[in-house]
Protein backbone atom coordinates (compact mmCIF):
# COMPACT_ATOMS: atom_id res chain seq x y z
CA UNK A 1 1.36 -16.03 8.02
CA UNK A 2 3.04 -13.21 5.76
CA UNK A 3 6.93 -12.93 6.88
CA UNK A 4 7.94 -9.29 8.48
CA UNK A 5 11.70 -8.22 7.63
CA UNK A 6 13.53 -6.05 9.94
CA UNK A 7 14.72 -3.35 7.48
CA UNK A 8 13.36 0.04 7.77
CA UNK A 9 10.36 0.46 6.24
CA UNK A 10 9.19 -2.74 6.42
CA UNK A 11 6.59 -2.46 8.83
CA UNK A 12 4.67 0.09 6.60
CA UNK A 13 5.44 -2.24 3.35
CA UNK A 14 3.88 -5.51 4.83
CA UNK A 15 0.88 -3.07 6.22
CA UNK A 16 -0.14 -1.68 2.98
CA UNK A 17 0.60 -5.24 1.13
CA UNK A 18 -0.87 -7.60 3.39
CA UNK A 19 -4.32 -5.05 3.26
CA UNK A 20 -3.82 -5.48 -0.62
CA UNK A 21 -3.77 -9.12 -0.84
CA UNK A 22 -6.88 -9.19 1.82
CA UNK A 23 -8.99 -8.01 -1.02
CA UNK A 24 -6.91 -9.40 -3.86
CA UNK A 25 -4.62 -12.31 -2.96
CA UNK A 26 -3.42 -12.06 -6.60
CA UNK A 27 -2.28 -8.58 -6.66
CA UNK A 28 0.77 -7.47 -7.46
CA UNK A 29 2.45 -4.32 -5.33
CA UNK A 30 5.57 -2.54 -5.61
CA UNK A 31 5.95 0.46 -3.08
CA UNK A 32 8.57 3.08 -3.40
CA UNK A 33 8.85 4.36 0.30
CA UNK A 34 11.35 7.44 -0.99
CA UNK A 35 7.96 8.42 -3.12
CA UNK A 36 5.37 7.47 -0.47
CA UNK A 37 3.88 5.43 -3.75
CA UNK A 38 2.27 2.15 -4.25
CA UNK A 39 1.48 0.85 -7.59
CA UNK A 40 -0.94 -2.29 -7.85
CA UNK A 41 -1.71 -4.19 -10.32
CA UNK A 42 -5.14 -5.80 -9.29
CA UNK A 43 -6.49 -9.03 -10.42
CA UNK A 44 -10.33 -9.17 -8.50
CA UNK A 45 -10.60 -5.78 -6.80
CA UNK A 46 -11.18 -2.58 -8.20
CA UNK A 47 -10.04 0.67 -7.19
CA UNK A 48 -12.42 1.51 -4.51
CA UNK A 49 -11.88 -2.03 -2.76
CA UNK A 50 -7.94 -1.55 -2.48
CA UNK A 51 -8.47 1.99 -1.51
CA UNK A 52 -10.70 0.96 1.50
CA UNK A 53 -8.17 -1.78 2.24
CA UNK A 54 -5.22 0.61 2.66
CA UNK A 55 -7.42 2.90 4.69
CA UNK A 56 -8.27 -0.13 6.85
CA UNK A 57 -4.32 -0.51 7.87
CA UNK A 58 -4.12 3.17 8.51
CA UNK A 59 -2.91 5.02 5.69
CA UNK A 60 -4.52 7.64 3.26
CA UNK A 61 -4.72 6.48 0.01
CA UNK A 62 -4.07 9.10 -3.08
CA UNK A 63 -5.25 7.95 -6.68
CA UNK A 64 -2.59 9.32 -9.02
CA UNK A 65 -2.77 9.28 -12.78
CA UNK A 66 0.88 7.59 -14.39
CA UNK A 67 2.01 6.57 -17.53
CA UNK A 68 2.28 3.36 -16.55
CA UNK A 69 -1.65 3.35 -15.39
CA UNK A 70 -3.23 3.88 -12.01
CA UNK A 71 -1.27 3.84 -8.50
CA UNK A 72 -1.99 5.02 -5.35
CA UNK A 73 0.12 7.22 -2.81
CA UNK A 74 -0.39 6.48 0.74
CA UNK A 75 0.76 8.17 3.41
CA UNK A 76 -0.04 8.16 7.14
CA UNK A 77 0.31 11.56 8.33
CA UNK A 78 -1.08 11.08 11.52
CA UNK A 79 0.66 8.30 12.89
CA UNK A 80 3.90 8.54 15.04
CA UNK A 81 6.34 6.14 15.12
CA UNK A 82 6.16 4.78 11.96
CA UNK A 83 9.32 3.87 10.13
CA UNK A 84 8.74 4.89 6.80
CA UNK A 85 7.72 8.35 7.82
């Protein structure tokens, strides 16, 4: 079982990563909740896969083009309550 933290934000972290490593236990995420952005660095699923996963837990993924390769933004504009807003 993944381990929640009580810090704000956290809910919507361990959301988006626990959907991640659903489809790709050996992904790597970092998410900057300031930017609403989550960068992954996939090792089985491609981009479609993760994007489905993240829509799964209730956000709405964004492909963005970087200069350090693909991320995502997800945001959940629909949902109340959330703590990362």
């Amino acid at each position: 079982m993944a381990r929640r933290t009580a810090n704000p934000g956290g809910h919507c972290v361990s959301s988006i990563t626990e959907a991640i490593k659903a489809v790709d236990p050996g992904a790597q995420v970092r998410i900057d909740l300031a930017t609403q952005r989550v960068d992954i660095e996939p090792t089985e699923a491609d981009a479609a896969e993760l994007g489905d996963a993240i829509k799964q837990a209730g956000y709405t993924p964004v492909a963005i083009d970087s200069p350090a390769g693909p991320a995502v933004k997800a945001a959940a504009p629909g949902r109340k309550g959330c703590c990362c807003g």
